[in-house]
PDB file of N, CA and C in Angstrom:
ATOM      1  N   UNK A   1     -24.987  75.159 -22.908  1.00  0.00           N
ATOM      2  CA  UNK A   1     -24.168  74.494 -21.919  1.00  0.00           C
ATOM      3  C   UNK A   1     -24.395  75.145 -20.555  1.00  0.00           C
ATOM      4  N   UNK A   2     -24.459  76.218 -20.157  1.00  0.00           N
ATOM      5  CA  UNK A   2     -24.480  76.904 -19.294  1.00  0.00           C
ATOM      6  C   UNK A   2     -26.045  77.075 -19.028  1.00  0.00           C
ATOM      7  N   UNK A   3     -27.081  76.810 -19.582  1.00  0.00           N
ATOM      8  CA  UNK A   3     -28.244  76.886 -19.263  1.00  0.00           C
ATOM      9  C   UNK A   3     -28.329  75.845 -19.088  1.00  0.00           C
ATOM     10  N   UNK A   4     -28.073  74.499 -19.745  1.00  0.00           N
ATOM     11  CA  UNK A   4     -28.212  73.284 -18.172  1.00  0.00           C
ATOM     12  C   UNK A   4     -27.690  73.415 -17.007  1.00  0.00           C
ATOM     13  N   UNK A   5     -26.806  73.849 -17.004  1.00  0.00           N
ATOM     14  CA  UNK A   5     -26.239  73.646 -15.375  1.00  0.00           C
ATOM     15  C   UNK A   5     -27.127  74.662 -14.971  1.00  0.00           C
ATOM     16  N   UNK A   6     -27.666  75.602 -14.976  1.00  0.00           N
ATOM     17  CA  UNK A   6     -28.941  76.765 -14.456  1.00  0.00           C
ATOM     18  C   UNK A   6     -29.768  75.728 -14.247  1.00  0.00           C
ATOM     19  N   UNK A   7     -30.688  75.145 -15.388  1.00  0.00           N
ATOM     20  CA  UNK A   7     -31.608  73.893 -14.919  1.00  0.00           C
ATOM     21  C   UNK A   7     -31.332  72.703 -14.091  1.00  0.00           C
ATOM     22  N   UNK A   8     -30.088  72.379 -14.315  1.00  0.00           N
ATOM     23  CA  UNK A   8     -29.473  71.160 -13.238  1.00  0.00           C
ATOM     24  C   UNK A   8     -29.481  71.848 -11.793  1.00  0.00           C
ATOM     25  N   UNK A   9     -29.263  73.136 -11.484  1.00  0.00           N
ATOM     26  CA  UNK A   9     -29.160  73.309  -9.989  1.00  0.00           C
ATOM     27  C   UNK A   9     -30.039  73.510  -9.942  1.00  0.00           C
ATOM     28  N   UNK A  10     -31.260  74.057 -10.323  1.00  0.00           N
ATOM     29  CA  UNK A  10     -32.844  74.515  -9.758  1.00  0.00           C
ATOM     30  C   UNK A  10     -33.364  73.067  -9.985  1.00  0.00           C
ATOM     31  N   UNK A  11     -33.332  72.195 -10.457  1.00  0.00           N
ATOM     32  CA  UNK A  11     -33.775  70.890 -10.140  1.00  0.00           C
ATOM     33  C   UNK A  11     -32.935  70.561  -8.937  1.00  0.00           C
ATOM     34  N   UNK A  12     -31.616  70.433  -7.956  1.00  0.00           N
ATOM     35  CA  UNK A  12     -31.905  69.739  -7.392  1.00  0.00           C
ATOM     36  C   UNK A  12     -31.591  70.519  -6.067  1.00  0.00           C
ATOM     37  N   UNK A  13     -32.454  71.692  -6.268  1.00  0.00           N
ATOM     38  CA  UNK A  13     -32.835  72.527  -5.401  1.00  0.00           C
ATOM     39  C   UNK A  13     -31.402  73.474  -4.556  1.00  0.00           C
ATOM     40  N   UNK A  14     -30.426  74.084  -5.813  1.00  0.00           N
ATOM     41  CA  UNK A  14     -29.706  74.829  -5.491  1.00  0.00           C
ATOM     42  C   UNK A  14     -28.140  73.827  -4.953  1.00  0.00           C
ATOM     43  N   UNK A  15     -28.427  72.555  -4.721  1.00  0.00           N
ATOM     44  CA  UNK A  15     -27.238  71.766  -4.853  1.00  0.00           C
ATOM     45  C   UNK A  15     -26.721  71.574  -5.848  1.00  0.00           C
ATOM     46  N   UNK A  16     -25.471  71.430  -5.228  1.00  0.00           N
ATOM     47  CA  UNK A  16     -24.430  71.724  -6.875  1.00  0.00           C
ATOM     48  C   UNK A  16     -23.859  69.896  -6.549  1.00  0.00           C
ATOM     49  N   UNK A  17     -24.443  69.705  -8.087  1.00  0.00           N
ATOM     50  CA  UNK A  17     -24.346  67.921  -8.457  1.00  0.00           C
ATOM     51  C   UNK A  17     -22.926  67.538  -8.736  1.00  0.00           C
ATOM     52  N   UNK A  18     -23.089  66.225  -8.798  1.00  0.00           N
ATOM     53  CA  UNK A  18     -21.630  65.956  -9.229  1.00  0.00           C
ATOM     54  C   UNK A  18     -20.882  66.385 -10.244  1.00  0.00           C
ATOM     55  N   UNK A  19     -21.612  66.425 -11.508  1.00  0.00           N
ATOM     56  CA  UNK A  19     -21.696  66.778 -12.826  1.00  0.00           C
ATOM     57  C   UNK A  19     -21.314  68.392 -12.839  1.00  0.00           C
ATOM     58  N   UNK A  20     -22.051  69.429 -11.780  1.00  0.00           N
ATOM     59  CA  UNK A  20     -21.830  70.918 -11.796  1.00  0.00           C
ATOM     60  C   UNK A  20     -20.285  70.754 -11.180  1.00  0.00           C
ATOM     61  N   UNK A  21     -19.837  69.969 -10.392  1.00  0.00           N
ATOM     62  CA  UNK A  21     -18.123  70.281  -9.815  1.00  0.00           C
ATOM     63  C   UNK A  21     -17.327  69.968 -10.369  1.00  0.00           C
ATOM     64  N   UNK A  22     -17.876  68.783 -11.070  1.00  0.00           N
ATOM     65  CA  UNK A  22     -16.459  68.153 -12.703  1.00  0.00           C
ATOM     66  C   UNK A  22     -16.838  69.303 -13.337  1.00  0.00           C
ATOM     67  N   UNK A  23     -17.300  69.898 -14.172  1.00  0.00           N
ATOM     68  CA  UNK A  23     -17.466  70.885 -15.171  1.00  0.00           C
ATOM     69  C   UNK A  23     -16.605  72.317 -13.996  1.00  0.00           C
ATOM     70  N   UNK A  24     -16.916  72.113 -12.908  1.00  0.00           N
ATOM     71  CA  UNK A  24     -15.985  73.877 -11.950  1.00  0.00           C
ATOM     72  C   UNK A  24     -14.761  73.277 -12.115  1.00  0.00           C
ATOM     73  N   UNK A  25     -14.515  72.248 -11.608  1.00  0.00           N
ATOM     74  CA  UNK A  25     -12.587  71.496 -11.739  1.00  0.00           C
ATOM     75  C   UNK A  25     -12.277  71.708 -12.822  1.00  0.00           C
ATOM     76  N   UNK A  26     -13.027  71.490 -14.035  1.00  0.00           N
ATOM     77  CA  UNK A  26     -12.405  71.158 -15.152  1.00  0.00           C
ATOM     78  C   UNK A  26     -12.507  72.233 -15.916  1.00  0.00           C
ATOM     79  N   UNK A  27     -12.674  73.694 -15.538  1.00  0.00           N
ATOM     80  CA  UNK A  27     -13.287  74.849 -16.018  1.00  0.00           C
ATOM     81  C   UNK A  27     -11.983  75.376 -15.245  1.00  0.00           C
ATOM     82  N   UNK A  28     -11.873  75.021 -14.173  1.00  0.00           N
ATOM     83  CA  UNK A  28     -10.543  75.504 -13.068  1.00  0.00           C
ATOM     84  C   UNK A  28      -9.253  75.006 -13.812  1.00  0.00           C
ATOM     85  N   UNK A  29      -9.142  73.916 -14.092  1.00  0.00           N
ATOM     86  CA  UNK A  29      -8.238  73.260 -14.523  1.00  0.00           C
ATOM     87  C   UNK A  29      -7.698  74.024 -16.188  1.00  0.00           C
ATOM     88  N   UNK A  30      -8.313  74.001 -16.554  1.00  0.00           N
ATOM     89  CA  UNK A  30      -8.433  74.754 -18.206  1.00  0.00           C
ATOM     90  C   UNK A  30      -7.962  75.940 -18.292  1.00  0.00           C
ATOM     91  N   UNK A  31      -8.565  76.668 -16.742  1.00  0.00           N
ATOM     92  CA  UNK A  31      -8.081  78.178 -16.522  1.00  0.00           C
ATOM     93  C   UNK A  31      -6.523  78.201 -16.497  1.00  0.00           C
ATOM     94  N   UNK A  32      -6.441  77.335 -15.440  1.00  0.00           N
ATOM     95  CA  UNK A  32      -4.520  77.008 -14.398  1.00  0.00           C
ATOM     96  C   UNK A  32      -3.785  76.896 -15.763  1.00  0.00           C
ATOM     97  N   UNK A  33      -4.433  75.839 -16.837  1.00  0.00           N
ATOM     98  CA  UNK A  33      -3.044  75.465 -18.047  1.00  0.00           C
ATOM     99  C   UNK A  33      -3.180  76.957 -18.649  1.00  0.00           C
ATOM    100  N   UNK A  34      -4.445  77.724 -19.125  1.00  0.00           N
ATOM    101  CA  UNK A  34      -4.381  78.941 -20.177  1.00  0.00           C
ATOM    102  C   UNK A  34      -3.242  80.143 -19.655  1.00  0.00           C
ATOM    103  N   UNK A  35      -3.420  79.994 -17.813  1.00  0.00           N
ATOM    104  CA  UNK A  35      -2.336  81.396 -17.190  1.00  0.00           C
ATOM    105  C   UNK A  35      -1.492  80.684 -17.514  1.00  0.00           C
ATOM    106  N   UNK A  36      -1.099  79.245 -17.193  1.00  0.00           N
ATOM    107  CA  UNK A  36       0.661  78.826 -17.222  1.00  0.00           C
ATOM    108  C   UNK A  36       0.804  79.087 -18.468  1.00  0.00           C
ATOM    109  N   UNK A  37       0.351  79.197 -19.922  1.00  0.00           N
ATOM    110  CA  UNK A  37       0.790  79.267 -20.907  1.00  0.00           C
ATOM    111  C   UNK A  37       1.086  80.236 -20.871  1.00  0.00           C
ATOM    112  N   UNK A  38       0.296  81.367 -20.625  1.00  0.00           N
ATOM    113  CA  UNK A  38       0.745  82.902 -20.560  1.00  0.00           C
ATOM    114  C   UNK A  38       1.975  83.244 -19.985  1.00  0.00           C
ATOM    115  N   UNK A  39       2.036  83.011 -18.332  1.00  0.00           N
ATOM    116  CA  UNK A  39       2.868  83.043 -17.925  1.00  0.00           C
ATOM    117  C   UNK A  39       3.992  82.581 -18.789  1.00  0.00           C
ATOM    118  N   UNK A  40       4.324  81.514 -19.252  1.00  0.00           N
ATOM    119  CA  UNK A  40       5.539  81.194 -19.389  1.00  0.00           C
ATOM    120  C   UNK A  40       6.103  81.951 -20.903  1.00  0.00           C
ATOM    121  N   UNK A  41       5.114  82.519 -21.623  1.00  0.00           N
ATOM    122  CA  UNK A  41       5.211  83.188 -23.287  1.00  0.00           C
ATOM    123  C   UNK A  41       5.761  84.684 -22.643  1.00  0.00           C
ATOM    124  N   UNK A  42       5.221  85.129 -21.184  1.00  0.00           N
ATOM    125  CA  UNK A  42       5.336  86.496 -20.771  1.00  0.00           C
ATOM    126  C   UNK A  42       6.463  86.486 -20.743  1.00  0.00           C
ATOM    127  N   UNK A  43       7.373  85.243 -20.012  1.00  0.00           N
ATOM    128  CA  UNK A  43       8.581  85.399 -19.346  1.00  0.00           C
ATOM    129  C   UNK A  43       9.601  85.112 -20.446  1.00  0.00           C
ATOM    130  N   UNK A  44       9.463  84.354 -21.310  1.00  0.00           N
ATOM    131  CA  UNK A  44      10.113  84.452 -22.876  1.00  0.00           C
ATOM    132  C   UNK A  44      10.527  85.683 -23.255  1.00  0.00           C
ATOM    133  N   UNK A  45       9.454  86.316 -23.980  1.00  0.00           N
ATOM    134  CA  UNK A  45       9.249  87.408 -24.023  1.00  0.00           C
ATOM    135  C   UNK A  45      10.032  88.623 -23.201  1.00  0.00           C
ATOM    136  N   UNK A  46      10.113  88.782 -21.971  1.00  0.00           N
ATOM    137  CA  UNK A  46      10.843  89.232 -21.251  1.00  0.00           C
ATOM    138  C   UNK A  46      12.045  89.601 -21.418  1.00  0.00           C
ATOM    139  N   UNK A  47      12.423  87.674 -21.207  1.00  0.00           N
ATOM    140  CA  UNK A  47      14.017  87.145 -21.429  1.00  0.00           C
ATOM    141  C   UNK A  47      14.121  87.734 -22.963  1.00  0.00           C
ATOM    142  N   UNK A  48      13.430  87.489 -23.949  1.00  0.00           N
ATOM    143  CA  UNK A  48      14.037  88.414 -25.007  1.00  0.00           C
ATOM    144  C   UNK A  48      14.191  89.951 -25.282  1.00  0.00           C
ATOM    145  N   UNK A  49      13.050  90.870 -24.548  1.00  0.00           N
ATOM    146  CA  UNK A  49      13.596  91.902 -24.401  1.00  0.00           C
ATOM    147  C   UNK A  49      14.800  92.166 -23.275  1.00  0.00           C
ATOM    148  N   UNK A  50      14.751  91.605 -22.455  1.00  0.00           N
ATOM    149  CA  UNK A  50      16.309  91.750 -21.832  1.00  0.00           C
ATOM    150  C   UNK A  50      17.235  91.734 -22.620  1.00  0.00           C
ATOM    151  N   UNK A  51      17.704  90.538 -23.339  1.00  0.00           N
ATOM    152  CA  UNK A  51      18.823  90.349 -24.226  1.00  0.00           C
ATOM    153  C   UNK A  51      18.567  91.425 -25.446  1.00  0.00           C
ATOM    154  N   UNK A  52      17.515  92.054 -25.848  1.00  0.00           N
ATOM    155  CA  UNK A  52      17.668  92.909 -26.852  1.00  0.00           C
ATOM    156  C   UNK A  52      18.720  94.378 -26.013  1.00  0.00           C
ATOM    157  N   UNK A  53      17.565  94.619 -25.155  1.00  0.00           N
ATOM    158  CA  UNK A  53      18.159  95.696 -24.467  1.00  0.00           C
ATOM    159  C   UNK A  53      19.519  95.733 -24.021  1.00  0.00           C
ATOM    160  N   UNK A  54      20.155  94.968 -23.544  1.00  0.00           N
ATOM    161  CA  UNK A  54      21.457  94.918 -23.465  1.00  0.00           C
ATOM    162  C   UNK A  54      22.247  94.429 -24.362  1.00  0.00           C
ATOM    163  N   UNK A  55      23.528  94.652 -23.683  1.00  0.00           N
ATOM    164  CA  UNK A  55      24.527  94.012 -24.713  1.00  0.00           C
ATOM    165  C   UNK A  55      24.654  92.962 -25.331  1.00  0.00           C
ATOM    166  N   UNK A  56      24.472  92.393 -24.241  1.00  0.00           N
ATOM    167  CA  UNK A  56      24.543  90.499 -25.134  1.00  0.00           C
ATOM    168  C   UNK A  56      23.813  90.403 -26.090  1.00  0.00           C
ATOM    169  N   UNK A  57      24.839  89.850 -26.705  1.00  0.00           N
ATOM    170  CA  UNK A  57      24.052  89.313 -28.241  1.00  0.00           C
ATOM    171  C   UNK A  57      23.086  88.209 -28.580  1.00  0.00           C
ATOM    172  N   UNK A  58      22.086  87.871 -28.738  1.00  0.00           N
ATOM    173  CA  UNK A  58      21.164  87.206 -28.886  1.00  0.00           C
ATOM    174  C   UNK A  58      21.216  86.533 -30.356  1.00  0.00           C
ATOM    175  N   UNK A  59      19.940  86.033 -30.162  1.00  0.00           N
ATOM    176  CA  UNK A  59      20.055  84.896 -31.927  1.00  0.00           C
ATOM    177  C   UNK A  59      18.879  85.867 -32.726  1.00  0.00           C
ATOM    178  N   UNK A  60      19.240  86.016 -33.933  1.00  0.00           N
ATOM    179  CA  UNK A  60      18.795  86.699 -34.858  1.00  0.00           C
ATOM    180  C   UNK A  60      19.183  88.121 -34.439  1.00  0.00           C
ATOM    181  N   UNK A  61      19.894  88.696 -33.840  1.00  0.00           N
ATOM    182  CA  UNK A  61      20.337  89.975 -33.799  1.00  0.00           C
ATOM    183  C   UNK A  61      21.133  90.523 -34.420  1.00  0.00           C
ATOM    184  N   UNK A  62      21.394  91.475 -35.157  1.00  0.00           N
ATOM    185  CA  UNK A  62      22.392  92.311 -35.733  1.00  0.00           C
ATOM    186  C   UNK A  62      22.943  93.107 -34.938  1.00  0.00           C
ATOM    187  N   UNK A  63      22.120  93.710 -33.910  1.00  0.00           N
ATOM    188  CA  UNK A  63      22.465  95.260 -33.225  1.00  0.00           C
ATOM    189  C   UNK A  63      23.929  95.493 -32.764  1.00  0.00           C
ATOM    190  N   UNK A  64      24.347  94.040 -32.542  1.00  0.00           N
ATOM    191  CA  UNK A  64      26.108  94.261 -32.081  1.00  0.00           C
ATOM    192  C   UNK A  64      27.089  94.721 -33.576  1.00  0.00           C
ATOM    193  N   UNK A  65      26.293  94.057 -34.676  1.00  0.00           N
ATOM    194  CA  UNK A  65      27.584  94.224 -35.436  1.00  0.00           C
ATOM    195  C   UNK A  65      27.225  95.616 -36.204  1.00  0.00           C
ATOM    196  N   UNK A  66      25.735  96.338 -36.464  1.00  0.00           N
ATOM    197  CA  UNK A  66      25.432  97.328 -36.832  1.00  0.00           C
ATOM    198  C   UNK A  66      26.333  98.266 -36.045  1.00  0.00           C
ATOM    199  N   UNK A  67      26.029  98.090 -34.741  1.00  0.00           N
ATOM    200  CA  UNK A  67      26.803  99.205 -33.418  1.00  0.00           C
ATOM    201  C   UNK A  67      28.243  99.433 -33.631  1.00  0.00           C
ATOM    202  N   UNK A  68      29.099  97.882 -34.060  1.00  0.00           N
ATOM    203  CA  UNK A  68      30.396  98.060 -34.694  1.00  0.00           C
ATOM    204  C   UNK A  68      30.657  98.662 -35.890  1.00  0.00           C
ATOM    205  N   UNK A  69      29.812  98.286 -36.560  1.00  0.00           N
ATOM    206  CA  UNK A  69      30.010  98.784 -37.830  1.00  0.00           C
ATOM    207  C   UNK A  69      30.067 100.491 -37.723  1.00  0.00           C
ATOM    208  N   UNK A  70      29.120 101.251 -37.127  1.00  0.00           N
ATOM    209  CA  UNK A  70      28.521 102.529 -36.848  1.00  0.00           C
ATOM    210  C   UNK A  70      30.173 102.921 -36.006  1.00  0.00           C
ATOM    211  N   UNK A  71      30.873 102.101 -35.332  1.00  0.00           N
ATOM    212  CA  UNK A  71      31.714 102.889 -34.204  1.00  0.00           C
ATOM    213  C   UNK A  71      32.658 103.093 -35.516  1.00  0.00           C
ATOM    214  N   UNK A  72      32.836 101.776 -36.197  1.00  0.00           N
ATOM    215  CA  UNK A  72      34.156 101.939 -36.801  1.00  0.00           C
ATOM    216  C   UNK A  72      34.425 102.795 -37.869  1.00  0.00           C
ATOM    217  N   UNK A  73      33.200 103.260 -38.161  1.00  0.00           N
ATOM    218  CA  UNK A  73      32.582 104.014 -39.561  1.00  0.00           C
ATOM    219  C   UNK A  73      33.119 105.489 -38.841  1.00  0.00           C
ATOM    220  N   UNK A  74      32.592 105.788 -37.848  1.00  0.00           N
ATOM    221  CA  UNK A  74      33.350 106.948 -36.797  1.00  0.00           C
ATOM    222  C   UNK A  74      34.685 106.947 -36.817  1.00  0.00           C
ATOM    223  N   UNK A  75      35.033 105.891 -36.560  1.00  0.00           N
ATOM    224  CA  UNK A  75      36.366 106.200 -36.209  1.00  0.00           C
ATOM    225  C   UNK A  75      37.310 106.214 -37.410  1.00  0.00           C
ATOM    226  N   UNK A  76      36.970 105.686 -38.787  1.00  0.00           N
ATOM    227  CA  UNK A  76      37.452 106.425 -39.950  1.00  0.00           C
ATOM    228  C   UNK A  76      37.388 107.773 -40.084  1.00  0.00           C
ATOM    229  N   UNK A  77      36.012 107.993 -40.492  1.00  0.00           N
ATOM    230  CA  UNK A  77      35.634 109.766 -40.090  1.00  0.00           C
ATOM    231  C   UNK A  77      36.683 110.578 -39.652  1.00  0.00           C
ATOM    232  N   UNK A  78      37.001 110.102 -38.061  1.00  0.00           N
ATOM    233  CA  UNK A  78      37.789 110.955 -37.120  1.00  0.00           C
ATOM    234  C   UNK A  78      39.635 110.588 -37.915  1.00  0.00           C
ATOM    235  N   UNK A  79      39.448 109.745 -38.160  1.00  0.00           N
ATOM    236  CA  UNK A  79      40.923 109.706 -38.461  1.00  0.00           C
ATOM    237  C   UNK A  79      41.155 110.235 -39.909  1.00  0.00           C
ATOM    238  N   UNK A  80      40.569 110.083 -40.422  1.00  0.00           N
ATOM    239  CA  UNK A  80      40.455 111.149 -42.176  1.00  0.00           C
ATOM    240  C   UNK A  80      40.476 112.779 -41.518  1.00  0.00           C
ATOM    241  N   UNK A  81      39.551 112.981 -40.867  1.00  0.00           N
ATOM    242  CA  UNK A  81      39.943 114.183 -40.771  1.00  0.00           C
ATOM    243  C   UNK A  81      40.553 114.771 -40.043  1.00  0.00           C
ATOM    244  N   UNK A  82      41.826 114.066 -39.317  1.00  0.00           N
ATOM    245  CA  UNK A  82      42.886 114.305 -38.672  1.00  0.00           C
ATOM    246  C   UNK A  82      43.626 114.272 -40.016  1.00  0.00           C
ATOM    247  N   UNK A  83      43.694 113.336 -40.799  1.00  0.00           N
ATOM    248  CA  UNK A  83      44.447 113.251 -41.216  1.00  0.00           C
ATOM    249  C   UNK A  83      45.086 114.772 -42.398  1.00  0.00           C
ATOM    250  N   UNK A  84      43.604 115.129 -42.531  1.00  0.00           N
ATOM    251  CA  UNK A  84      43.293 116.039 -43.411  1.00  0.00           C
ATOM    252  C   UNK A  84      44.183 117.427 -43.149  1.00  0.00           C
ATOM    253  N   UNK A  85      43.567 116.962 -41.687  1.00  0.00           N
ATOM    254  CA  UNK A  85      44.667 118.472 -40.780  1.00  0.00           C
ATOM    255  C   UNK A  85      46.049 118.400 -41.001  1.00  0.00           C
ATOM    256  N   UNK A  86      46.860 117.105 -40.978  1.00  0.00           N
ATOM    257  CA  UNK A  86      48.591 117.302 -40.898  1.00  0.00           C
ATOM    258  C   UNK A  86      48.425 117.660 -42.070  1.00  0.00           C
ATOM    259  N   UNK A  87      47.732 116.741 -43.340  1.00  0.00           N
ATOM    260  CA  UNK A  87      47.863 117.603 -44.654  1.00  0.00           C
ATOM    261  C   UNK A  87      48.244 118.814 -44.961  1.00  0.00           C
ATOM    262  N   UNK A  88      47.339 119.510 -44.170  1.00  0.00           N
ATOM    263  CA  UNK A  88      47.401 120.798 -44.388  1.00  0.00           C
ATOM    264  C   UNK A  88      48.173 121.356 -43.497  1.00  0.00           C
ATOM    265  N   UNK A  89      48.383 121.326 -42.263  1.00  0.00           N
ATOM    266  CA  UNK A  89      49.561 121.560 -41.605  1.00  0.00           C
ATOM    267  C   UNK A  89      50.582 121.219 -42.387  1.00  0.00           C
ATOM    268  N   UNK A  90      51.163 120.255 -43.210  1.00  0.00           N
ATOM    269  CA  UNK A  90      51.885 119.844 -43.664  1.00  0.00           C
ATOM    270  C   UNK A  90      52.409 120.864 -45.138  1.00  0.00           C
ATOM    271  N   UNK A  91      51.739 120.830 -45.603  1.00  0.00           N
ATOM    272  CA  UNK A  91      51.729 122.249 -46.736  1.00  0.00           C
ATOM    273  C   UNK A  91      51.795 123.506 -46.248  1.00  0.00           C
ATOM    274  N   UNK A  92      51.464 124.051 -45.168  1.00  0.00           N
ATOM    275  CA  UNK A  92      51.548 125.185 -44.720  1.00  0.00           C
ATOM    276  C   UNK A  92      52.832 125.041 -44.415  1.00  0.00           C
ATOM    277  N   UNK A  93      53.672 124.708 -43.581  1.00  0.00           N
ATOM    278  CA  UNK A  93      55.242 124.309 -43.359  1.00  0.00           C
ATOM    279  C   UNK A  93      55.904 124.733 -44.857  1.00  0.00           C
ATOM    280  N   UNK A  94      55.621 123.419 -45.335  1.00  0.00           N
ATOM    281  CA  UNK A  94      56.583 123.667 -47.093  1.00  0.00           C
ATOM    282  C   UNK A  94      56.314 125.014 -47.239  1.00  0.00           C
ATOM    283  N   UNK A  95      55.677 125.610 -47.437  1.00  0.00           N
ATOM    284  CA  UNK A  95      54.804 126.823 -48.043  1.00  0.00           C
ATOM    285  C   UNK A  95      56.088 127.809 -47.186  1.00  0.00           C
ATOM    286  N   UNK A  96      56.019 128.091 -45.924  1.00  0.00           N
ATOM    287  CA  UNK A  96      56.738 128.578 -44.838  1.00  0.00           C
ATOM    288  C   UNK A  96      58.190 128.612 -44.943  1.00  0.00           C
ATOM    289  N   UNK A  97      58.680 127.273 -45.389  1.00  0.00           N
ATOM    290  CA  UNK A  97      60.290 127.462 -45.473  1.00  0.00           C
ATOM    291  C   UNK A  97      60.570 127.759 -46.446  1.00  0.00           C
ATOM    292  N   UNK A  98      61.981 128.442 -45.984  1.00  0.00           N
ATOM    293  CA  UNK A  98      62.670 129.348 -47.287  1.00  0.00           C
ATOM    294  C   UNK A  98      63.338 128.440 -48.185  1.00  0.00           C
ATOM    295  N   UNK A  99      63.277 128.836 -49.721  1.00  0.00           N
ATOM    296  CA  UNK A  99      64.060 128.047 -50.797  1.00  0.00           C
ATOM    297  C   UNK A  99      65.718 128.522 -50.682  1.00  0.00           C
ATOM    298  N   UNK A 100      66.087 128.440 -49.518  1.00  0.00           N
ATOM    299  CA  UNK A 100      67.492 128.578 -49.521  1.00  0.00           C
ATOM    300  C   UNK A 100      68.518 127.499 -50.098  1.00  0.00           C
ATOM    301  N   UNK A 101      67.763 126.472 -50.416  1.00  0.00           N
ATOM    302  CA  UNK A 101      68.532 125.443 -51.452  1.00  0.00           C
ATOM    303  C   UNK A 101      69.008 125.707 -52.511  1.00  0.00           C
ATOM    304  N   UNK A 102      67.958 126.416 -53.136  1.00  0.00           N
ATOM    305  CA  UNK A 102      67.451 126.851 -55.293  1.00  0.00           C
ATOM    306  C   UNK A 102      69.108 127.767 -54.874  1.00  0.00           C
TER     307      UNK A 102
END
């Protein structure tokens, strides 16, 4: 393909034929749709790492309810082992007062 158009311009002496500028337009043209495709998959793409990266929740994401799950899982944690403490604060007291009842 490309070695006719080499022979098509040395035949008509370095002028570029009608035939060599439909094939540049349409070589141009082919190019323009392949970037817009890109372009527009880049900016997708993008827009979905944005929404990953932040908060908002997106479609097919878990990360919000994992993140809840993870806080609330903490915040049992923290409250068990508060709780653990009055426990034992709590027995230390009994332990402390006198059986002046008995």
């Amino acid at each position: 393909h490309d070695m006719e158009a080499v022979v098509s311009t040395q035949s008509t002496g370095g002028r570029d034929t009608p035939t060599d500028v439909q094939r540049v337009r349409n070589d141009a043209q082919n190019f323009m749709k392949i970037t817009q495709t890109i372009s527009e998959k880049l900016h997708r793409t993008i827009r979905y790492l944005g929404e990953v990266t932040s908060t908002v929740p997106h479609n097919g994401s878990v990360y919000s309810a994992e993140k809840e799950f993870q806080l609330s899982h903490e915040q049992c944690a923290l409250i068990l082992e508060r709780l653990g403490k009055l426990v034992e604060k709590s027995r230390d007291r009994v332990r402390e007062e006198p059986m002046d009842d008995l």
